[in-house]
C-alpha atoms as a PDB file:
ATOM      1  CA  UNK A   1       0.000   0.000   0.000  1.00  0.00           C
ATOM      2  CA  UNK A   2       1.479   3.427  -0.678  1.00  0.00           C
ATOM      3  CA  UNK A   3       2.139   5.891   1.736  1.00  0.00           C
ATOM      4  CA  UNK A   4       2.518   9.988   1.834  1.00  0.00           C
ATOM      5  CA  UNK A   5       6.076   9.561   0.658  1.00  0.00           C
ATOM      6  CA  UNK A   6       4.570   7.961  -2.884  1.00  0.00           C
ATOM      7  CA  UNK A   7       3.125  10.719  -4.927  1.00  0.00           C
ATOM      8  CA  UNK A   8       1.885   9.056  -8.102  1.00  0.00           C
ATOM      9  CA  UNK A   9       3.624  10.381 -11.564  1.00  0.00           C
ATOM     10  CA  UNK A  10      -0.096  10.646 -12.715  1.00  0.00           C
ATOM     11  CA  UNK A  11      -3.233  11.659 -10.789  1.00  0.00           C
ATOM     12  CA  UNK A  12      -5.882   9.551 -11.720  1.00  0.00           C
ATOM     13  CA  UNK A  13      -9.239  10.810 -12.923  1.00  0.00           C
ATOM     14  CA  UNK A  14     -11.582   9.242 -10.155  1.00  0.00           C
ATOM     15  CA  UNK A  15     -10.479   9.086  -6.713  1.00  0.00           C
ATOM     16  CA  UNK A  16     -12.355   8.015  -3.539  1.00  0.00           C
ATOM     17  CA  UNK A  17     -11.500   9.770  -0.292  1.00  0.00           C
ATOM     18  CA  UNK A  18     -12.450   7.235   2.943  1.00  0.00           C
ATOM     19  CA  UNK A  19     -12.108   7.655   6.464  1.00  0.00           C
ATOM     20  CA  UNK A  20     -14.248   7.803  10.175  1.00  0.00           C
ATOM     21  CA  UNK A  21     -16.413  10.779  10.039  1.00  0.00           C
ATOM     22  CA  UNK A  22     -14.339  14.153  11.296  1.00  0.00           C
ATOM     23  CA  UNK A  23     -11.157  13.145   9.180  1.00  0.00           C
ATOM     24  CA  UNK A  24     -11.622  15.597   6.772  1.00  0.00           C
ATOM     25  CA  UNK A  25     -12.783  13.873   3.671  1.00  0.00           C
ATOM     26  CA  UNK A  26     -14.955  16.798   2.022  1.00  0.00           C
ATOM     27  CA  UNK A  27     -11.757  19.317   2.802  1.00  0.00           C
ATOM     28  CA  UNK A  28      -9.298  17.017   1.177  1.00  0.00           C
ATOM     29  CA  UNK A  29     -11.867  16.095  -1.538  1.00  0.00           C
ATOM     30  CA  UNK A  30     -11.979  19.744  -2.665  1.00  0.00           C
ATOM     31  CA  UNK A  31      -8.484  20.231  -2.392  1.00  0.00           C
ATOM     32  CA  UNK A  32      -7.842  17.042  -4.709  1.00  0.00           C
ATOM     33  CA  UNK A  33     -10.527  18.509  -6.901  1.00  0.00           C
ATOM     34  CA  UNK A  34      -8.687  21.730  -7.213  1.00  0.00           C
ATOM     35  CA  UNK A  35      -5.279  20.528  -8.015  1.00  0.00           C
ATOM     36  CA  UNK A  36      -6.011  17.857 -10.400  1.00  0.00           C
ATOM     37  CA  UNK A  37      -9.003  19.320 -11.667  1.00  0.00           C
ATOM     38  CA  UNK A  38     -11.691  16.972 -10.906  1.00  0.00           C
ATOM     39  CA  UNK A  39     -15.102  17.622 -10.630  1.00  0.00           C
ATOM     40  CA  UNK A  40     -15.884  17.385  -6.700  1.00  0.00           C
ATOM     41  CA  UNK A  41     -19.448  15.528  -5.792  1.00  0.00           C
ATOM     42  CA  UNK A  42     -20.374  16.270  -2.188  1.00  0.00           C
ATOM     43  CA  UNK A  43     -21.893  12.526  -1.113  1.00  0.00           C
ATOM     44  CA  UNK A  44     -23.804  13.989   1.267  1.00  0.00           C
ATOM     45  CA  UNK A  45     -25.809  16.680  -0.851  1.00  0.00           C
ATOM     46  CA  UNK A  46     -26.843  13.315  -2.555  1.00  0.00           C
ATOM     47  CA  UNK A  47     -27.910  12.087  -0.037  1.00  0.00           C
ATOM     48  CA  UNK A  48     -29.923  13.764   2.310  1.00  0.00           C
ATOM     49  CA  UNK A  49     -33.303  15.260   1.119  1.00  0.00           C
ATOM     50  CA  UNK A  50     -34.795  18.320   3.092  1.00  0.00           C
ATOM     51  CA  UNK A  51     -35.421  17.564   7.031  1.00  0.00           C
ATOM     52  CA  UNK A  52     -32.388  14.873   6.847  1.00  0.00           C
ATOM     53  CA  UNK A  53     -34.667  12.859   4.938  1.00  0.00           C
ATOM     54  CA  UNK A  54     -32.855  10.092   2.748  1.00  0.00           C
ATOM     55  CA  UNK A  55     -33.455  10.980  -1.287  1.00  0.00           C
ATOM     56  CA  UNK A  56     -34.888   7.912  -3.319  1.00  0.00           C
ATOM     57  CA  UNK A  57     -33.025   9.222  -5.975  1.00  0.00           C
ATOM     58  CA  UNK A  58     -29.637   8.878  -4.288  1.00  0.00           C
ATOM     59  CA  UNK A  59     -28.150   5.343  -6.027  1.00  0.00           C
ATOM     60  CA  UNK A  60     -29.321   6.919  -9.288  1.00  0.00           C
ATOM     61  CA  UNK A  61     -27.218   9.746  -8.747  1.00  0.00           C
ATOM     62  CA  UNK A  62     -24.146   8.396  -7.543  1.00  0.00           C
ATOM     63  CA  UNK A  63     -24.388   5.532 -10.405  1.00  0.00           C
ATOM     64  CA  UNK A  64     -24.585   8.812 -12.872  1.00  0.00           C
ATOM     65  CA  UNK A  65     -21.331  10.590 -11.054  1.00  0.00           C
ATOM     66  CA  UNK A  66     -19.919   7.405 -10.991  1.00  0.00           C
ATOM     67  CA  UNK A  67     -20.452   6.780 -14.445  1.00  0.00           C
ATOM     68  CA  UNK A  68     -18.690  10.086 -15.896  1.00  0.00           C
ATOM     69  CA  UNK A  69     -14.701  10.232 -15.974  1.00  0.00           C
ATOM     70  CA  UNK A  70     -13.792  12.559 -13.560  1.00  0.00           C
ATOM     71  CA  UNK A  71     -14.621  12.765 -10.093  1.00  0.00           C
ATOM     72  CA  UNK A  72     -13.724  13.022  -6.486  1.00  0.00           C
ATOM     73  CA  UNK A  73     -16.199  12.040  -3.685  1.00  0.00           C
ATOM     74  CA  UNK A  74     -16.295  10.828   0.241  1.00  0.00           C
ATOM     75  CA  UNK A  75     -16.268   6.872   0.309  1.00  0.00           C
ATOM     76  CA  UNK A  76     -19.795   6.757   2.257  1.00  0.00           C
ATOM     77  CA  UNK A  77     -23.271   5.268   2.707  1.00  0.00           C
ATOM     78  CA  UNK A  78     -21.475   1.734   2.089  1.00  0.00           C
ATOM     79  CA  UNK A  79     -24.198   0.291   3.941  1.00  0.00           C
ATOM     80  CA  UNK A  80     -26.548   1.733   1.302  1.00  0.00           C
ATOM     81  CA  UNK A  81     -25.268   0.319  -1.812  1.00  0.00           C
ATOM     82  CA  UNK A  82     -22.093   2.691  -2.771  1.00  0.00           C
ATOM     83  CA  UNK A  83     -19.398   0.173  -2.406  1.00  0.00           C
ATOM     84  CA  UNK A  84     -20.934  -1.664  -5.735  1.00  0.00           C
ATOM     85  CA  UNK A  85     -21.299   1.746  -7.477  1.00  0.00           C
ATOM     86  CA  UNK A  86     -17.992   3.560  -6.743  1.00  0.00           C
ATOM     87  CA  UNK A  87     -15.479   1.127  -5.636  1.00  0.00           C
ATOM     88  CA  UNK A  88     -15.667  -0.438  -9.527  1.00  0.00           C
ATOM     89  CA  UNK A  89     -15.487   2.710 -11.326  1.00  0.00           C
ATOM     90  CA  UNK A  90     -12.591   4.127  -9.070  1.00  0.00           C
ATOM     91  CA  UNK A  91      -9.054   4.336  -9.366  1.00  0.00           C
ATOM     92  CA  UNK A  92      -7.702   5.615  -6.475  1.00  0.00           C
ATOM     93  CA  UNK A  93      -8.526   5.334  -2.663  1.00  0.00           C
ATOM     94  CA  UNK A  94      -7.066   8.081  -0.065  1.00  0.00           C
ATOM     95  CA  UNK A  95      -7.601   6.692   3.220  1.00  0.00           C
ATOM     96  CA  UNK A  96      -7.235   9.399   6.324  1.00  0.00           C
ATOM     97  CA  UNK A  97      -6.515   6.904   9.135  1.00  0.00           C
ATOM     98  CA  UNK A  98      -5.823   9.596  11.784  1.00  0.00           C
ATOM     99  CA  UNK A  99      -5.286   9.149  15.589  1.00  0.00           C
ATOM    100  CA  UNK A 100      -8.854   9.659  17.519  1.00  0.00           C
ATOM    101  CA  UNK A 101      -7.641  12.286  19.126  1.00  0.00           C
ATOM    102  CA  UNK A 102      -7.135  14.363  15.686  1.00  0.00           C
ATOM    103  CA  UNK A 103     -10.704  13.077  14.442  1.00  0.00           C
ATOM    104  CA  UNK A 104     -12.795  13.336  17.609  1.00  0.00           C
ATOM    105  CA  UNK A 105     -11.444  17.449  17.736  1.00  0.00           C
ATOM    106  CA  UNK A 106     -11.988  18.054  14.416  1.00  0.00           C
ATOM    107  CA  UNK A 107     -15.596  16.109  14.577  1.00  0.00           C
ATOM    108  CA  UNK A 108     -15.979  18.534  18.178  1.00  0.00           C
ATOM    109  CA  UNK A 109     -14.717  21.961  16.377  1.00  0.00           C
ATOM    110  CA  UNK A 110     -16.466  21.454  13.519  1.00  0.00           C
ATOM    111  CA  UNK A 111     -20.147  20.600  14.845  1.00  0.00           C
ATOM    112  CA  UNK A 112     -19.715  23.391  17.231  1.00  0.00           C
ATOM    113  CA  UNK A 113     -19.171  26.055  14.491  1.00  0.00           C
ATOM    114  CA  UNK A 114     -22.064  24.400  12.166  1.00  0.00           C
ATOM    115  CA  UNK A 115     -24.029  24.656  15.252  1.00  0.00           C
ATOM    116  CA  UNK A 116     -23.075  28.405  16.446  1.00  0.00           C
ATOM    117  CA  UNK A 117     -23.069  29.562  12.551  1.00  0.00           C
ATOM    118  CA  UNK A 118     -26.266  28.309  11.646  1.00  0.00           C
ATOM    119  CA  UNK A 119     -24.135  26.764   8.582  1.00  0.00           C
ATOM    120  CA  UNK A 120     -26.672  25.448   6.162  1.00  0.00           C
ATOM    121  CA  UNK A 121     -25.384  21.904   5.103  1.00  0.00           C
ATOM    122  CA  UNK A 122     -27.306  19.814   2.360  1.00  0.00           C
ATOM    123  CA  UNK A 123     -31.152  20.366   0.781  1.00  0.00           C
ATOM    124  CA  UNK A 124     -31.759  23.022   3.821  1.00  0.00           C
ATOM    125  CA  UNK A 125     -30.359  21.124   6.540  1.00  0.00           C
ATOM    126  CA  UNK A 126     -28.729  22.507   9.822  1.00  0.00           C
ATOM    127  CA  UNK A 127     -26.988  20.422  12.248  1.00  0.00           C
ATOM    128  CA  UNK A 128     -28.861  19.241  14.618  1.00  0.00           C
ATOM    129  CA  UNK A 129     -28.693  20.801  18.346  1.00  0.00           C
ATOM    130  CA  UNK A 130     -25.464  20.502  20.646  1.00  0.00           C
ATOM    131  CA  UNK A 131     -27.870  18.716  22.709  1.00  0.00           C
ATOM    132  CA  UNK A 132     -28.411  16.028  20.411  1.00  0.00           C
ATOM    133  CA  UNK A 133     -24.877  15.213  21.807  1.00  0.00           C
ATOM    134  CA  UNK A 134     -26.905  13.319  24.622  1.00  0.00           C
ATOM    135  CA  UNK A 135     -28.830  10.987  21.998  1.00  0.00           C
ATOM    136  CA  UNK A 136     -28.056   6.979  22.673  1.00  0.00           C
ATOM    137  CA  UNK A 137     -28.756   6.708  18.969  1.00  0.00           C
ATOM    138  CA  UNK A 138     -25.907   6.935  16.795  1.00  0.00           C
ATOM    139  CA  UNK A 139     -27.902   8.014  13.458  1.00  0.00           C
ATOM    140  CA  UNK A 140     -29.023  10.909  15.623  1.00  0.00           C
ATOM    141  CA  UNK A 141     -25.580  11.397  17.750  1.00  0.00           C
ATOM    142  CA  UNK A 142     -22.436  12.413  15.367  1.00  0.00           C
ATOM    143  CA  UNK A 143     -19.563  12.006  18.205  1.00  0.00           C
ATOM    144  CA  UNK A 144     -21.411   8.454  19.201  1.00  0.00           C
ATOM    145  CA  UNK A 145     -21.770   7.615  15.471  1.00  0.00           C
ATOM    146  CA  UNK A 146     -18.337   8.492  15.375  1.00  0.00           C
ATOM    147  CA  UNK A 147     -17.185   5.987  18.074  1.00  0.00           C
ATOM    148  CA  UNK A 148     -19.111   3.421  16.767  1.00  0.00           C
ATOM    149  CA  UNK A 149     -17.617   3.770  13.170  1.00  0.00           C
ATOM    150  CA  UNK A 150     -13.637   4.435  14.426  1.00  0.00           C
ATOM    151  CA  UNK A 151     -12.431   1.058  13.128  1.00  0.00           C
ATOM    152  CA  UNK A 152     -14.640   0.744   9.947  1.00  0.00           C
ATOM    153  CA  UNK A 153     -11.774   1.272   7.169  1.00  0.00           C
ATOM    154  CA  UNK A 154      -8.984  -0.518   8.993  1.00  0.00           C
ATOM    155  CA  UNK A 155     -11.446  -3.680   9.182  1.00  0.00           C
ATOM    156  CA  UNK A 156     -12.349  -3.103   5.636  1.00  0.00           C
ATOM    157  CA  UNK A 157      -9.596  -2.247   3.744  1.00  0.00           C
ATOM    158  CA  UNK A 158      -8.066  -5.752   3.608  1.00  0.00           C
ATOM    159  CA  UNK A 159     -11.503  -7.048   1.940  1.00  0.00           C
ATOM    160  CA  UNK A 160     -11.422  -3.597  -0.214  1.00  0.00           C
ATOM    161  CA  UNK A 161      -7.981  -4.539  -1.742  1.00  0.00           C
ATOM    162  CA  UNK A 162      -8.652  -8.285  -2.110  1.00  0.00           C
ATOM    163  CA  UNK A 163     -12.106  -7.400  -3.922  1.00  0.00           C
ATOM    164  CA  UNK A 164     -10.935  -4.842  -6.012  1.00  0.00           C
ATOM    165  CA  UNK A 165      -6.916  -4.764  -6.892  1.00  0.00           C
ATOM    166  CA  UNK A 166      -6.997  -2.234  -9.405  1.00  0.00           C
ATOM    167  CA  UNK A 167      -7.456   0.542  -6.762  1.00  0.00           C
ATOM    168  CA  UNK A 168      -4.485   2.248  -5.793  1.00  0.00           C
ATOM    169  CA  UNK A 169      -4.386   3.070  -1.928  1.00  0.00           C
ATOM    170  CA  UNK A 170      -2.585   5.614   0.167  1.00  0.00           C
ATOM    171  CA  UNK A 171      -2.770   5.702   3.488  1.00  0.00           C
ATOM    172  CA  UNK A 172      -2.586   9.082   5.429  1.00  0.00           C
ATOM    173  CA  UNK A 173      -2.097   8.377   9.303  1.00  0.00           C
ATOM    174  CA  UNK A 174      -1.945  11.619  10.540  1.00  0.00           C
ATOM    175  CA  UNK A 175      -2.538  15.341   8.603  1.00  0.00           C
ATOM    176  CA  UNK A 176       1.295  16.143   8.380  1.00  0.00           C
ATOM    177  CA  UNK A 177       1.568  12.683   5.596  1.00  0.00           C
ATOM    178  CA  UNK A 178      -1.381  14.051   3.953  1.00  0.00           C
ATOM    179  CA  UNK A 179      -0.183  18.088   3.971  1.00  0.00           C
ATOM    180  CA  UNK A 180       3.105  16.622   2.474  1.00  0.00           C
ATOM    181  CA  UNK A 181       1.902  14.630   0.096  1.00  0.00           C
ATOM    182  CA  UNK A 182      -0.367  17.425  -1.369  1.00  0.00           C
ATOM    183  CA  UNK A 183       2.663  19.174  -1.691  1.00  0.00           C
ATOM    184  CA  UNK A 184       4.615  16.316  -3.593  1.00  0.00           C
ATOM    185  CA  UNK A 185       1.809  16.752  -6.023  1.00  0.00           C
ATOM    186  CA  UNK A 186       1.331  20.400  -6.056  1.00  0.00           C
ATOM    187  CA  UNK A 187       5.284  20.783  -6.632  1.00  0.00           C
END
């Protein structure tokens, strides 16, 4: 498996960016985007509907990203389907695999500031109450969600590379490997 010291000689055209929620997928996504000039599709605008309703029409539209020739996304929703759509049409995988304690305070900082801001998200949506921190369900409860989740992608990835060997994947472990490998490509 490659690692931030092994920046490819050519980007690929559709990359997958996986990792526990709070790693920073949708920042590196857009910063992949911008340097190798791929069109950036926001998972979770497909997603959820208004009132964090799930769209019917979300497998249709990620098979139709999926289906074009350049793209960036966030590697979610496996449990609904994606792994089928995306994982095939994919060339690269950039896997943030960062300590807890950088994901749980990014996952903390960030909800806070959605929360204070009044950040509109996806289709209308808000994030849901500091409160909601409280919740014993993690669909409802981001840092428990988050918890639950930690270990998805490390118990995965073996499968991942076994089921499909044509996908290149680097492994970030902590933000400084994945700053310096943006560089390596940027320079």
């Amino acid at each position: 498996m490659p690692t931030a010291d092994d920046a490819p000689a050519l980007h690929p055209s559709r990359v997958l960016i996986a990792g526990v929620t709070g790693a920073g997928k949708t920042t590196l996504a857009r910063r992949i985007a911008a340097v190798w000039g791929l069109r950036h599709v926001e998972i979770d605008g497909l997603f959820h509907g208004p009132d964090w309703t799930p769209r019917r029409e979300f497998l249709d539209d990620v098979r139709a990203f999926a289906a074009e020739d350049c793209w960036v996304t966030e590697w979610q929703y496996t449990s609904k389907g994606t792994d089928e759509i995306l994982a095939p049409r994919a060339q690269m995988v950039l896997w943030l695999d960062y300590p807890y304690r950088v994901v749980r305070s990014r996952l903390v900082r960030r909800t806070v500031a959605r929360q204070v801001l009044r950040t509109e998200l996806w289709n209308g949506n808000r994030e849901r109450g500091l409160l909601n921190i409280f919740n014993r369900n993690a669909e409802d409860n981001i840092l428990l969600w988050q918890t639950k989740t930690l270990h998805k992608w490390a118990e995965r990835m073996p499968e991942i590379e076994a089921r499909f060997p044509h996908l290149t994947i680097v492994r970030f472990t902590h933000p400084r490997e994945t700053e310096r490998w943006l560089r390596a490509l940027s320079g």
